[in-house]
Protein backbone atom coordinates (compact mmCIF):
# COMPACT_ATOMS: atom_id res chain seq x y z
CA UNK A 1 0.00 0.00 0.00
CA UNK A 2 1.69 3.84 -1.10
CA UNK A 3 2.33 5.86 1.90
CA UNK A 4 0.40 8.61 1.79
CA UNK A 5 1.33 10.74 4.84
CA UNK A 6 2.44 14.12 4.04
CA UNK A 7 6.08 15.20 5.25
CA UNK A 8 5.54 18.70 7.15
CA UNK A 9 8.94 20.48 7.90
CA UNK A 10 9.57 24.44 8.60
CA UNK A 11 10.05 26.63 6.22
CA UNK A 12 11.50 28.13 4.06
CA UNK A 13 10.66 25.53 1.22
CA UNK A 14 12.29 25.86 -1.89
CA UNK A 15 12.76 23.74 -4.67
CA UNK A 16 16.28 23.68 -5.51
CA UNK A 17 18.52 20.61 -6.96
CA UNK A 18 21.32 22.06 -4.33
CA UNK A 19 21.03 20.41 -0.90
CA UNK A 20 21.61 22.42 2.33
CA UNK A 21 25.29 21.41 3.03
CA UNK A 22 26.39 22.44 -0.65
CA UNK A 23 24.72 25.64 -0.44
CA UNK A 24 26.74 26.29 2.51
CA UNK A 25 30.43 25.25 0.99
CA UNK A 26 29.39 27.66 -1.40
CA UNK A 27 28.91 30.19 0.90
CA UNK A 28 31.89 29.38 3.22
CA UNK A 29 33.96 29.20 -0.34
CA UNK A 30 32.79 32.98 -1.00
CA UNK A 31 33.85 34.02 2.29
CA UNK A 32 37.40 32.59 2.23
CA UNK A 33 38.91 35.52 0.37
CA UNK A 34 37.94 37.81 3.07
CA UNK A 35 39.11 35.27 5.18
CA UNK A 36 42.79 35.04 3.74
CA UNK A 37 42.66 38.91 3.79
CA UNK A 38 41.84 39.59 7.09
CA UNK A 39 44.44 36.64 8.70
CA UNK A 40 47.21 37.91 6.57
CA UNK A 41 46.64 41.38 6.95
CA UNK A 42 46.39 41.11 10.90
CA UNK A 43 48.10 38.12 11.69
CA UNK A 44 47.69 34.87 13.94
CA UNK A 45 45.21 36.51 15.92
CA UNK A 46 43.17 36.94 13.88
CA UNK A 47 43.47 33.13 12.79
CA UNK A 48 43.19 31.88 16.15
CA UNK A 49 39.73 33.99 16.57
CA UNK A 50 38.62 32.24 13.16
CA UNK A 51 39.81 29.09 14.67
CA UNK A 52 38.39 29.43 18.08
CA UNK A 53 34.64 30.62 16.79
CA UNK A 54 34.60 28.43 14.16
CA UNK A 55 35.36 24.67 16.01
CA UNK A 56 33.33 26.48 19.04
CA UNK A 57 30.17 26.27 16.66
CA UNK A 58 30.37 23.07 14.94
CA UNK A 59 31.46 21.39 19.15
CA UNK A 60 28.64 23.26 20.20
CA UNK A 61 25.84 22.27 17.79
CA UNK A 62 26.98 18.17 18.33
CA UNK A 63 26.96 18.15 21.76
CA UNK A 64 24.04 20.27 21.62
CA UNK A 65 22.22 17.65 19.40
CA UNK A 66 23.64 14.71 21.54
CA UNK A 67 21.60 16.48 24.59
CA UNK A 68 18.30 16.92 22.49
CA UNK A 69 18.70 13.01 20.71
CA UNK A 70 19.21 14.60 17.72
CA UNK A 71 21.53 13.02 15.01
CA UNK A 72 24.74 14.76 16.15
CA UNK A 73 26.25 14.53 11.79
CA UNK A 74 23.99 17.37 11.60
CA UNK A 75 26.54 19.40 12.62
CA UNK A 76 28.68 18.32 9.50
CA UNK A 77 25.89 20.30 7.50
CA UNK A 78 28.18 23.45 7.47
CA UNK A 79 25.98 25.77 8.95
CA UNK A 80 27.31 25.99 12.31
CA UNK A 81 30.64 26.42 10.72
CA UNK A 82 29.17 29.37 8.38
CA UNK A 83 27.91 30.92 11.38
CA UNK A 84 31.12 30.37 13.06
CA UNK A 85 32.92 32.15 10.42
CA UNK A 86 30.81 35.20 10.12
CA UNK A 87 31.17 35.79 13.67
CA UNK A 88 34.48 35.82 13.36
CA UNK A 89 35.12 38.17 10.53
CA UNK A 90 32.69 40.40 12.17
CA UNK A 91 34.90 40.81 15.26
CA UNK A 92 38.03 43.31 15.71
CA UNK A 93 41.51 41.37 15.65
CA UNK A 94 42.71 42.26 18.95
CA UNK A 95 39.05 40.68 20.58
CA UNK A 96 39.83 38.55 23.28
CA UNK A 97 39.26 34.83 22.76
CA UNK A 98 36.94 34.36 25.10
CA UNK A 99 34.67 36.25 23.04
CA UNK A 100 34.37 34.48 20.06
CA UNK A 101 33.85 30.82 21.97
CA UNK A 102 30.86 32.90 24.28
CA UNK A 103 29.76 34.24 21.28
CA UNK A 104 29.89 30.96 19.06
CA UNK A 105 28.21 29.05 21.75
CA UNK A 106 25.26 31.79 22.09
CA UNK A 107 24.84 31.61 18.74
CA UNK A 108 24.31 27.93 18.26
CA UNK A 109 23.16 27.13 21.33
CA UNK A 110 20.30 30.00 22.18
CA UNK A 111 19.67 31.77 18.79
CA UNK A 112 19.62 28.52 16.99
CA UNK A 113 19.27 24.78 18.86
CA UNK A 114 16.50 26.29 21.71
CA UNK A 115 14.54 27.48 18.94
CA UNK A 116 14.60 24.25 16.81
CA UNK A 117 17.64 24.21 15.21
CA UNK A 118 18.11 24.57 11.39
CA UNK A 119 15.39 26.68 9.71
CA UNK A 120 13.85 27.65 12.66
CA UNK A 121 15.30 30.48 14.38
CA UNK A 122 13.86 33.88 13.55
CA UNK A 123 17.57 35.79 14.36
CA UNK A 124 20.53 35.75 12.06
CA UNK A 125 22.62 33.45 14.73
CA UNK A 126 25.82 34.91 13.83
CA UNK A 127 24.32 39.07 13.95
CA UNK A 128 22.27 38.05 17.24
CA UNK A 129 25.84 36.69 18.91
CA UNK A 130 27.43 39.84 18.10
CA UNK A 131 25.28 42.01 19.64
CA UNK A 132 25.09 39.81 22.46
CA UNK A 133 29.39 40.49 22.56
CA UNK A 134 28.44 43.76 22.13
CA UNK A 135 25.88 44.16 25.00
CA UNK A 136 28.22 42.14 27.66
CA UNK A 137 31.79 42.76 26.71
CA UNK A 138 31.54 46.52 25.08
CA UNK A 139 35.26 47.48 25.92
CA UNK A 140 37.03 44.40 24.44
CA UNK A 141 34.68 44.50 21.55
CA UNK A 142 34.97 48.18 20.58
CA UNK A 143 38.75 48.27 20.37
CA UNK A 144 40.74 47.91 17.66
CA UNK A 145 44.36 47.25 17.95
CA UNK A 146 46.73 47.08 15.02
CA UNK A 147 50.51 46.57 15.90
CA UNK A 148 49.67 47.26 19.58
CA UNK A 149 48.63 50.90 18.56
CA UNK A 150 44.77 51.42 19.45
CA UNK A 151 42.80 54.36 17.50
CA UNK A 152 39.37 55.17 16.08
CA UNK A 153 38.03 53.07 13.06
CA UNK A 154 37.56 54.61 9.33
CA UNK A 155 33.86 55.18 9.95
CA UNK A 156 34.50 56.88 13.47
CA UNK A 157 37.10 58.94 11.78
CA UNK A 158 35.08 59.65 9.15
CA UNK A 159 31.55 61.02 10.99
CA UNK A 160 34.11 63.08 13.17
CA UNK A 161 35.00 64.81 9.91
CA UNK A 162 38.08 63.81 9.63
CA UNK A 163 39.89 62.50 6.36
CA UNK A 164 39.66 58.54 5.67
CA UNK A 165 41.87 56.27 3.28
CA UNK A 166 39.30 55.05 1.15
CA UNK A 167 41.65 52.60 -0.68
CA UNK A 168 42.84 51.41 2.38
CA UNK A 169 39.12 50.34 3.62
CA UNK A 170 38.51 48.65 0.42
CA UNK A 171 41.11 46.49 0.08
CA UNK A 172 40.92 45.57 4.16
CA UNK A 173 44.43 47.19 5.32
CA UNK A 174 42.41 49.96 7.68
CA UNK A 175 41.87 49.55 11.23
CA UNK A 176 38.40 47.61 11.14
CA UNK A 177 36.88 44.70 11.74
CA UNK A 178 38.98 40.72 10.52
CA UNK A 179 36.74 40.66 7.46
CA UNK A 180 36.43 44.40 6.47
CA UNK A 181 38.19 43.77 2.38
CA UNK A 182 35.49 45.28 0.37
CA UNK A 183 36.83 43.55 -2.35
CA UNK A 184 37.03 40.43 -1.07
CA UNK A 185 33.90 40.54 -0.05
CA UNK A 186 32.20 41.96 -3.15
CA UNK A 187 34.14 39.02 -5.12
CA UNK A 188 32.57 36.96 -2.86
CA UNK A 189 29.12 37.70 -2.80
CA UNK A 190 28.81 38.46 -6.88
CA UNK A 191 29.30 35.18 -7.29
CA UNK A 192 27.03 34.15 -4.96
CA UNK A 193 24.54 35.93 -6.90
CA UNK A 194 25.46 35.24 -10.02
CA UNK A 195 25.04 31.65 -9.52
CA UNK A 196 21.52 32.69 -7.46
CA UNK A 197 22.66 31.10 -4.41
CA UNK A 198 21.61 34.78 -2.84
CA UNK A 199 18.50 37.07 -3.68
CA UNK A 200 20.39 40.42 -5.37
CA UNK A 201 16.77 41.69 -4.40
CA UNK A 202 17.60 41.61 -0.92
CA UNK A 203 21.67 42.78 -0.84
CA UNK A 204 21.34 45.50 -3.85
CA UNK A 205 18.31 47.29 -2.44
CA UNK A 206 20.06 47.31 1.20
CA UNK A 207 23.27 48.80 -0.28
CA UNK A 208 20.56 51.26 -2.56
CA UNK A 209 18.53 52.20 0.14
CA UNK A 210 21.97 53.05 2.72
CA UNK A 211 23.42 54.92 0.28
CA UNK A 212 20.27 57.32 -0.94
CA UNK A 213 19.61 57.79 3.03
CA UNK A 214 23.42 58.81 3.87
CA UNK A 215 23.34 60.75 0.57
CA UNK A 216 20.44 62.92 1.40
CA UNK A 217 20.92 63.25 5.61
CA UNK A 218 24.74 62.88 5.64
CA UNK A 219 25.38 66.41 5.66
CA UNK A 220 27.67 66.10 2.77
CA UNK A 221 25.05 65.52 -0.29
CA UNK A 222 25.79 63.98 -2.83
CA UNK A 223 29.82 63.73 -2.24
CA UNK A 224 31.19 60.16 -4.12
CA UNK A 225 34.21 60.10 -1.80
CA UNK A 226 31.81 60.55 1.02
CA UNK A 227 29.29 58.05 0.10
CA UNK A 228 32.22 55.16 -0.83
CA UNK A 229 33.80 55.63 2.45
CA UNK A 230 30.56 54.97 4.45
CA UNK A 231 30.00 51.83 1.96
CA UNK A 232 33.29 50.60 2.45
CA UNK A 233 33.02 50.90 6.37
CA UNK A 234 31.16 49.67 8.95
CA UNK A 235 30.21 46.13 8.16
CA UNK A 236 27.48 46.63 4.96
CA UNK A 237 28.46 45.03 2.46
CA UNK A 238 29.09 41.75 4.65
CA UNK A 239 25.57 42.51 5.75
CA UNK A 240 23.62 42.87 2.44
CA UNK A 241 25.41 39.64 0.84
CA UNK A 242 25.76 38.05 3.77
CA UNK A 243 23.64 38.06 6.80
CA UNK A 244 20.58 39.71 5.24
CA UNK A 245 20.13 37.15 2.84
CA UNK A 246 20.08 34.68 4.91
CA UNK A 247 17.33 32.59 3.58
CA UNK A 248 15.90 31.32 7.45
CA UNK A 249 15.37 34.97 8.59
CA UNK A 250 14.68 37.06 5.16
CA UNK A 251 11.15 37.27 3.20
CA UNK A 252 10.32 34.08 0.32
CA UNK A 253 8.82 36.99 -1.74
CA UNK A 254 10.60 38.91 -4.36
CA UNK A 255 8.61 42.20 -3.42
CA UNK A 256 8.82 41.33 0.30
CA UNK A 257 12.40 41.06 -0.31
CA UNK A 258 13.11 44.10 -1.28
CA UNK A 259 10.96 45.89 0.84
CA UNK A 260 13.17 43.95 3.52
CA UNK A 261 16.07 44.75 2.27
CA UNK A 262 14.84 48.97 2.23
CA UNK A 263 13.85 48.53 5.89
CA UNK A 264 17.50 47.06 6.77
CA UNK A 265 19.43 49.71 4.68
CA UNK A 266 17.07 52.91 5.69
CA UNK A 267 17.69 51.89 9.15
CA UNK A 268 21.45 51.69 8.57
CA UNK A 269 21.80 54.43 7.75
CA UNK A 270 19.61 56.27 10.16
CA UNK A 271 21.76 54.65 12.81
CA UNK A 272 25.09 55.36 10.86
CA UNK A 273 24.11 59.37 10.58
CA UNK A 274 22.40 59.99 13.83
CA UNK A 275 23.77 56.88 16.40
CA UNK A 276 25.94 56.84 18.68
CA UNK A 277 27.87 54.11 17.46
CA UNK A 278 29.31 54.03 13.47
CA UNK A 279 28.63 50.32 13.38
CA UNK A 280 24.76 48.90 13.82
CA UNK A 281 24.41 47.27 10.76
CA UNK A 282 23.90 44.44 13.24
CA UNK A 283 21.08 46.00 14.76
CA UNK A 284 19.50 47.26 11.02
CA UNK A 285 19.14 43.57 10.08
CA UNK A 286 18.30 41.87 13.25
CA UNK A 287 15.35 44.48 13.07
CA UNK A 288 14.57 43.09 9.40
CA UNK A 289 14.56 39.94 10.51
CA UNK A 290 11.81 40.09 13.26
CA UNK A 291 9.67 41.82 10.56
CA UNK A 292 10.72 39.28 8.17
CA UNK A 293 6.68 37.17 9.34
CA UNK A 294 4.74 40.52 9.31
CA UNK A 295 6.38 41.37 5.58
CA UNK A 296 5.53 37.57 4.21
CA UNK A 297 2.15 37.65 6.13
CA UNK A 298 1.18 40.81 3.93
CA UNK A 299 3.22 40.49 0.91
CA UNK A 300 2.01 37.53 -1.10
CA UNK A 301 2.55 36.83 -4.49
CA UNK A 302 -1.05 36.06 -6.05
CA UNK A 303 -1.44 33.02 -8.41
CA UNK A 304 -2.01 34.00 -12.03
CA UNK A 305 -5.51 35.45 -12.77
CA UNK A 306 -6.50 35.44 -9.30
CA UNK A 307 -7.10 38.88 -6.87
CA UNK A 308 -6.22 38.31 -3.53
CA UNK A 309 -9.60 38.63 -2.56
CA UNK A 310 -10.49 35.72 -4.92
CA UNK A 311 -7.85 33.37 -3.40
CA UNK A 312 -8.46 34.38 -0.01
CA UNK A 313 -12.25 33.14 -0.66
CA UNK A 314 -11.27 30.10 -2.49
CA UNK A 315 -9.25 29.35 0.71
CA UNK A 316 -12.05 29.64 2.49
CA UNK A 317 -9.80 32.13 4.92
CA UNK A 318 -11.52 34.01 7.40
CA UNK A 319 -10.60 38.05 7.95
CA UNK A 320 -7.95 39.07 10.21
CA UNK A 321 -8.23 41.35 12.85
CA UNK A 322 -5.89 42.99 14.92
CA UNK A 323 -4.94 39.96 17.34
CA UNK A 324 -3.88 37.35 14.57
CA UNK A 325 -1.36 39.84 13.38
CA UNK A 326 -0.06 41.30 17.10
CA UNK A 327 -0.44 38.24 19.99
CA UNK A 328 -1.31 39.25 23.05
CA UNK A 329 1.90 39.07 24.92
CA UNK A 330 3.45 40.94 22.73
CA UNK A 331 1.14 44.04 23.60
CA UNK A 332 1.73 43.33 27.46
CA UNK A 333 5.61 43.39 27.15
CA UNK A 334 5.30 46.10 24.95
CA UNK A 335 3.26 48.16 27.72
CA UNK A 336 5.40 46.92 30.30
CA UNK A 337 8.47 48.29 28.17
CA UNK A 338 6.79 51.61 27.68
CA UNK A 339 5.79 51.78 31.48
CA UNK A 340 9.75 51.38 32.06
CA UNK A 341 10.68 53.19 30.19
CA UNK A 342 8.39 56.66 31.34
CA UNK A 343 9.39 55.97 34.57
CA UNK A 344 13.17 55.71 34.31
CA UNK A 345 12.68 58.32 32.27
CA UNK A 346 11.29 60.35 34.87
CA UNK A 347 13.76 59.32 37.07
CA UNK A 348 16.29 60.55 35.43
CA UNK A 349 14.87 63.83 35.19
CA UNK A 350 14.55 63.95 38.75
CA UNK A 351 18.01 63.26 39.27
CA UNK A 352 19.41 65.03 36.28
CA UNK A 353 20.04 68.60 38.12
CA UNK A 354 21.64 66.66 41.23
CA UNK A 355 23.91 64.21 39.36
CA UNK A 356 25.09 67.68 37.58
CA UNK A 357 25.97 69.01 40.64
CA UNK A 358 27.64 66.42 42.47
CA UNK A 359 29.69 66.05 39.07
CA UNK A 360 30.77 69.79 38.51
CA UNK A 361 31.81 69.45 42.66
CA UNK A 362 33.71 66.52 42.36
CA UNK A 363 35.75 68.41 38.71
CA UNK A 364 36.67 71.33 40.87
CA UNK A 365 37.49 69.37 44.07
CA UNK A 366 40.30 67.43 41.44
CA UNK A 367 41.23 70.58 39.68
CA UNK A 368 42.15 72.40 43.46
CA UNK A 369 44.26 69.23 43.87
CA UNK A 370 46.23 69.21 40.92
CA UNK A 371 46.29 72.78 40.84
CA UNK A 372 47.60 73.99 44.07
CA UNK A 373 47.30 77.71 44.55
CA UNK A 374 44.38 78.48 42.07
CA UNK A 375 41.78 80.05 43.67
CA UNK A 376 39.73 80.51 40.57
CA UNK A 377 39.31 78.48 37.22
CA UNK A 378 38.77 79.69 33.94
CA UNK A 379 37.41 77.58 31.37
CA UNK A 380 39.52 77.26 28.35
CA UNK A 381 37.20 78.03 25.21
CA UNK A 382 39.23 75.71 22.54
CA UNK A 383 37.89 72.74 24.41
CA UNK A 384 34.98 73.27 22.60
CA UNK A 385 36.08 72.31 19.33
CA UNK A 386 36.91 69.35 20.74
CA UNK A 387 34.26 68.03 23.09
CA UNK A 388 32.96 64.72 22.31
CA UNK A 389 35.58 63.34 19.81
CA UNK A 390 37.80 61.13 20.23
CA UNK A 391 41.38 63.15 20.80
CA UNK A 392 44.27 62.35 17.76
CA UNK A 393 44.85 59.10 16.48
CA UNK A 394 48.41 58.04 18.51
CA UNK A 395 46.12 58.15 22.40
CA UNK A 396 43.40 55.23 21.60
CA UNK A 397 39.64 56.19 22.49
CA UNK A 398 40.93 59.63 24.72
CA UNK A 399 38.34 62.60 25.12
CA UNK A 400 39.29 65.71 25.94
CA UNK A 401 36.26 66.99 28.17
CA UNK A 402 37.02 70.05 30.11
CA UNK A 403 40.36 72.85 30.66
CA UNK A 404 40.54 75.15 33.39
CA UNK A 405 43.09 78.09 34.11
CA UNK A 406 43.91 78.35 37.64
CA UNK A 407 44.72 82.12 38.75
CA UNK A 408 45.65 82.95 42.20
CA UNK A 409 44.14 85.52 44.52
CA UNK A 410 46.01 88.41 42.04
CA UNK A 411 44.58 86.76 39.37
CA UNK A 412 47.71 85.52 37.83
CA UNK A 413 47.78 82.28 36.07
CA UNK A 414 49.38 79.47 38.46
CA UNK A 415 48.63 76.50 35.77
CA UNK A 416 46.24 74.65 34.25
CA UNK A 417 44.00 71.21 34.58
CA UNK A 418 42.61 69.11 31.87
CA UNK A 419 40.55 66.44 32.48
CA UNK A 420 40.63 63.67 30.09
CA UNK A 421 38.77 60.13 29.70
CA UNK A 422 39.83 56.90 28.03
CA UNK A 423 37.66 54.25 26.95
CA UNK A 424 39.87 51.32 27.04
CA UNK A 425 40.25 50.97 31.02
CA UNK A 426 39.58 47.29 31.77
CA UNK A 427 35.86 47.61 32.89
CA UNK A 428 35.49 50.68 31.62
CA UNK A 429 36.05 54.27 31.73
CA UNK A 430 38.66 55.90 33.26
CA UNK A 431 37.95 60.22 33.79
CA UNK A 432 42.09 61.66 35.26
CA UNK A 433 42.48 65.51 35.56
CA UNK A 434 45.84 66.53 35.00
CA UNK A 435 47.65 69.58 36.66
CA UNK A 436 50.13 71.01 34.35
CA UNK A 437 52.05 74.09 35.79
CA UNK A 438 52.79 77.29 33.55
CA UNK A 439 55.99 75.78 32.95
CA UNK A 440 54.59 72.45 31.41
CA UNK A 441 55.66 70.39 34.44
CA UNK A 442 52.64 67.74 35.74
CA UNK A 443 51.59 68.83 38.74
CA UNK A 444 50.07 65.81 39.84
CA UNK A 445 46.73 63.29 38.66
CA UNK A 446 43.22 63.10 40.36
CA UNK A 447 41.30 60.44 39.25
CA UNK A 448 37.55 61.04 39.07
CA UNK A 449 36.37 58.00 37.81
CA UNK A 450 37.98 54.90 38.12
CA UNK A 451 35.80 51.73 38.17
CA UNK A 452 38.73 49.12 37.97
CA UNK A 453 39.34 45.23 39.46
CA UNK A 454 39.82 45.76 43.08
CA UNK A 455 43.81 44.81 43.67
CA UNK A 456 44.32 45.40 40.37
CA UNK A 457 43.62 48.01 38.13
CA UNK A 458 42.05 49.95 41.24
CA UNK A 459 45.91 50.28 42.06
CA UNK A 460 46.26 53.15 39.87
CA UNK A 461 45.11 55.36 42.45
CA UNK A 462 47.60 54.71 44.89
CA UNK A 463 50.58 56.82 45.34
CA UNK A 464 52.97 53.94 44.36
CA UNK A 465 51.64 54.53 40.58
CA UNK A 466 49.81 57.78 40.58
CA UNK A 467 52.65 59.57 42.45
CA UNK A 468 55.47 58.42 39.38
CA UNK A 469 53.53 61.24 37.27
CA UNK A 470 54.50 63.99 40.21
CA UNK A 471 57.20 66.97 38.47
CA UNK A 472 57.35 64.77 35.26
CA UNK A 473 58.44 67.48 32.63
CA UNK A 474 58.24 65.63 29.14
CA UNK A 475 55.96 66.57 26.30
CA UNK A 476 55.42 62.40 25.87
CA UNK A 477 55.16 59.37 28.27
CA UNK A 478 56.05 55.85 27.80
CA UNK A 479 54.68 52.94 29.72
CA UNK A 480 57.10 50.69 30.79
CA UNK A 481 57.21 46.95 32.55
CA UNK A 482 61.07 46.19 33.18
CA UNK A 483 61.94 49.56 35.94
CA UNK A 484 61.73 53.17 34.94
CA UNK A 485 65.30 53.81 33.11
CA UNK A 486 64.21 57.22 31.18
CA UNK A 487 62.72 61.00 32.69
CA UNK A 488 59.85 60.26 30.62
CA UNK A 489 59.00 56.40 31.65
CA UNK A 490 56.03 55.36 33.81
CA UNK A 491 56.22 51.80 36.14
CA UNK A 492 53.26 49.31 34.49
CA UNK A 493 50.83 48.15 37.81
CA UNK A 494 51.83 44.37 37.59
CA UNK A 495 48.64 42.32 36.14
CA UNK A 496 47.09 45.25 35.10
CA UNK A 497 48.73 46.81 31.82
CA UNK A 498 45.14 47.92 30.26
CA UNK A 499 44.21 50.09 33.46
CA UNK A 500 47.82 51.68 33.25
CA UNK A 501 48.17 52.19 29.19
CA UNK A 502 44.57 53.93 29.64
CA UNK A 503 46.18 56.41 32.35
CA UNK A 504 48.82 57.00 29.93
CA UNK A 505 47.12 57.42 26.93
CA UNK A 506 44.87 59.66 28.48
CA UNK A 507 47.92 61.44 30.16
CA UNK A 508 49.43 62.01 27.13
CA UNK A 509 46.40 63.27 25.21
CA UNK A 510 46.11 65.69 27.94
CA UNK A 511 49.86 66.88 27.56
CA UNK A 512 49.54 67.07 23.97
CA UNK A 513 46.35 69.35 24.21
CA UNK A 514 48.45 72.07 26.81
CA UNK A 515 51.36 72.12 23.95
CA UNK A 516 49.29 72.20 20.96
CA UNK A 517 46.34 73.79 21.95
CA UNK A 518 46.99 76.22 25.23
CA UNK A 519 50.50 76.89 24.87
CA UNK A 520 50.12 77.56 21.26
CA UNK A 521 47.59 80.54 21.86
């Protein structure tokens, strides 16, 4: 007797001679010259990250199916290793490697096996484990280290108006993220197209739909140099070939695609122009993918010579209302969210005008004690120009926030304090004020924020390290870890290099700003 029973499986279903696991060799095979790029152009690090997310995945998705009593070959399917991969390239070269194999395991193990496993997540696993990184280990995952030398990345550089090497980003050599080659990339995911492996409705209508929004609310119109830079940074082309085509989280429909792919690249750029952070193409097309069901629920191709009414009556198909398209919990947690959200928000304003306060008090408290003698402090207007940005190239992530004069009772001027804050302190930020005398001498430190591992990096505020900077008189500092044998040399806090390189830097960036900036006046 036939067998009859239907075989029901999630979607998507597509009819395609190509199975699954030589779709994704194909894939993988398009992403290996960004992969030779990016390991030769920052070096064995940037391997061993590859390495380290990559076997993560695939260990993570067998043991993960031995738990479940799945078949654990599933693993050999190359999709965990694809997703293992694109993590990877996403990630700077000097990350950690802790944080790929965290990342790799979230990936598989939340974003992909707890929801069912192949074809059944509703996240790009790769883009959801990345933000996760980003979320939990912001620090590590927001520097980028080339040759030991820590500075802003092309995109940064470039919404702080400064001028970018456009060649540079395209061929991978700038200071970005292991698989930033444009080329590479673009070699890669042509052919993907051009052998349909990928929708060009979805990546060419991301890239179209970025570009016209940074063209007409970049500030800078029009401007080809302008508009190639912010293609070639930040992470979208590897988003609109691929991560937003990802055929589990992206519309079946050609229309829906492209409507898809707008949403992603609209929201790219809105984030790239007006955000606070120069790469959340991540965000952009994790968005797309949670309205990947509401675009396929409204956008559906109608059979030949029928309306949609007609084949919605044929079917027999009774008419929505509001609750089939939105489920209840979703409103709750949605008025729960907004509830939170007025009321920190409310909060906040309550506390705004005191936080202010207690701030500006605990500034002038460190500028008395690096400036001894002032009396009175003048705020020194060029800081202006500067506030918010990220200070030179040669300090890592350094802000210059405030400079004082200090003037005695007579009003004379008896130095001058700059406060400065660095980014790249081990758990976060680091705020110093500097004293610098009128003869360029450091008076002394005072930090103001210092949020370091107890018996660690919290040493830096003891006199043993924070006393070395006392009557230094060079215009430059180096960080040393062997004894102080130079003027200009500064005693590393043993097991805590970060903390003290942070001090420095922002030390330095401080120093700089008095030559350049106040003495130059």
């Amino acid at each position: 007797m036939m067998n009859t029973a239907l075989n029901i499986s999630s979607g998507p279903h597509v009819r395609n001679k190509l199975s699954t696991r030589m779709i994704m060799a194909l894939v993988l095979l398009a992403l290996l010259p960004a992969t030779i790029v990016g390991v030769v152009v920052y070096g064995t690090h940037a391997l061993l990250i590859i390495l380290c997310s990559v076997g993560t995945a695939v260990l993570s998705e067998y043991l993960f199916d031995l738990l479940v009593h799945k078949d654990p070959k599933g693993c050999l399917d190359g999709s965990a290793a694809l997703t293992g991969l694109l993590l990877a390239l996403s990630l700077s070269p000097s990350t950690p490697l802790y944080a790929p194999i965290l990342g790799a395991v979230f990936a598989i193990v939340v974003v992909k096996g707890c929801f069912g496993g192949l074809g059944k997540n509703f996240l790009n696993p790769a883009l959801a484990a990345r933000c996760f990184l980003l979320i939990s280990f912001s620090n590590p995952m927001t520097a980028f280290k080339v040759d030991a030398v820590t500075s802003a990345t092309p995109v940064a550089e470039l919404l702080a108006g400064r001028a970018v090497n456009i060649t540079s980003m395209f061929l991978g050599t700038s200071n970005a993220v292991i698989g930033s080659s444009i080329l590479a990339l673009l070699i890669g995911g042509l052919l993907l197209w051009a052998f349909d492996i990928i929708h060009g409705e979805i990546c060419f209508s991301v890239l179209g739909a970025f570009t016209l929004f940074v063209a007409l609310f970049g500030g800078q119109g029009f401007d080809p140099a302008f508009l190639v830079a912010n293609i070639c940074g930040g992470g979208i082309v590897m988003g609109a070939f691929f991560m937003a085509t990802d055929y589990v989280t992206s519309p079946v429909s050609k229309k829906g695609q492209i409507i898809y792919g707008a949403v992603i690249g609209i929201l790219a750029g809105l984030f790239r122009v007006y955000g606070s952070s120069a790469d959340s193409v991540s965000y952009s097309i994790l968005i797309g993918n949670l309205l990947t069901p509401m675009i396929d629920m409204y956008v559906v191709p109608k059979p030949f010579a029928y309306t949609k009414k007609e084949v919605s009556k044929r079917n027999g198909e009774p008419k929505k209302t509001f609750k089939d398209f939105v489920p209840r919990p979703v409103i709750v947690i949605a008025i729960i969210t907004l509830i939170a959200g007025v009321a920190l928000g409310g909060t906040y304003r309550m506390t705004e005008e005191t936080i202010s306060i207690q701030k500006e008090k605990k500034a002038w408290a460190s500028y008395q004690a690096v400036v001894p003698g002032a009396v009175e402090f003048k705020q020194v207007e060029a800081v202006n120009e500067i506030a918010g940005q990220i200070y030179g190239t040669e300090f890592g992530r350094v802000k210059i926030n405030q400079a004082v004069e200090g003037l005695d009772e007579s009003g004379n001027t008896v130095g001058y304090a700059v406060e400065a804050t660095s980014s790249e302190g081990y758990e976060g930020n680091i705020t110093i004020s500097i004293g610098i005398s009128a003869n360029g001498t450091i008076n002394s430190i005072s930090f103001t924020e210092l949020n370091e591992t107890p018996g660690k990096g919290m040493l830096a505020s003891e006199p043993e390290f924070k006393d070395q900077f006392n009557g230094m008189a060079a215009t430059k500092l180096k960080l040393v870890k062997s004894g102080k044998s130079a003027s200009n040399e500064v005693d590393s806090i043993s097991g805590a290099t970060i903390t003290s390189n942070a001090v420095v830097n922002a030390v330095n960036a401080a120093l700089d700003f008095y030559n350049n900036t106040i003495k130059g006046e």
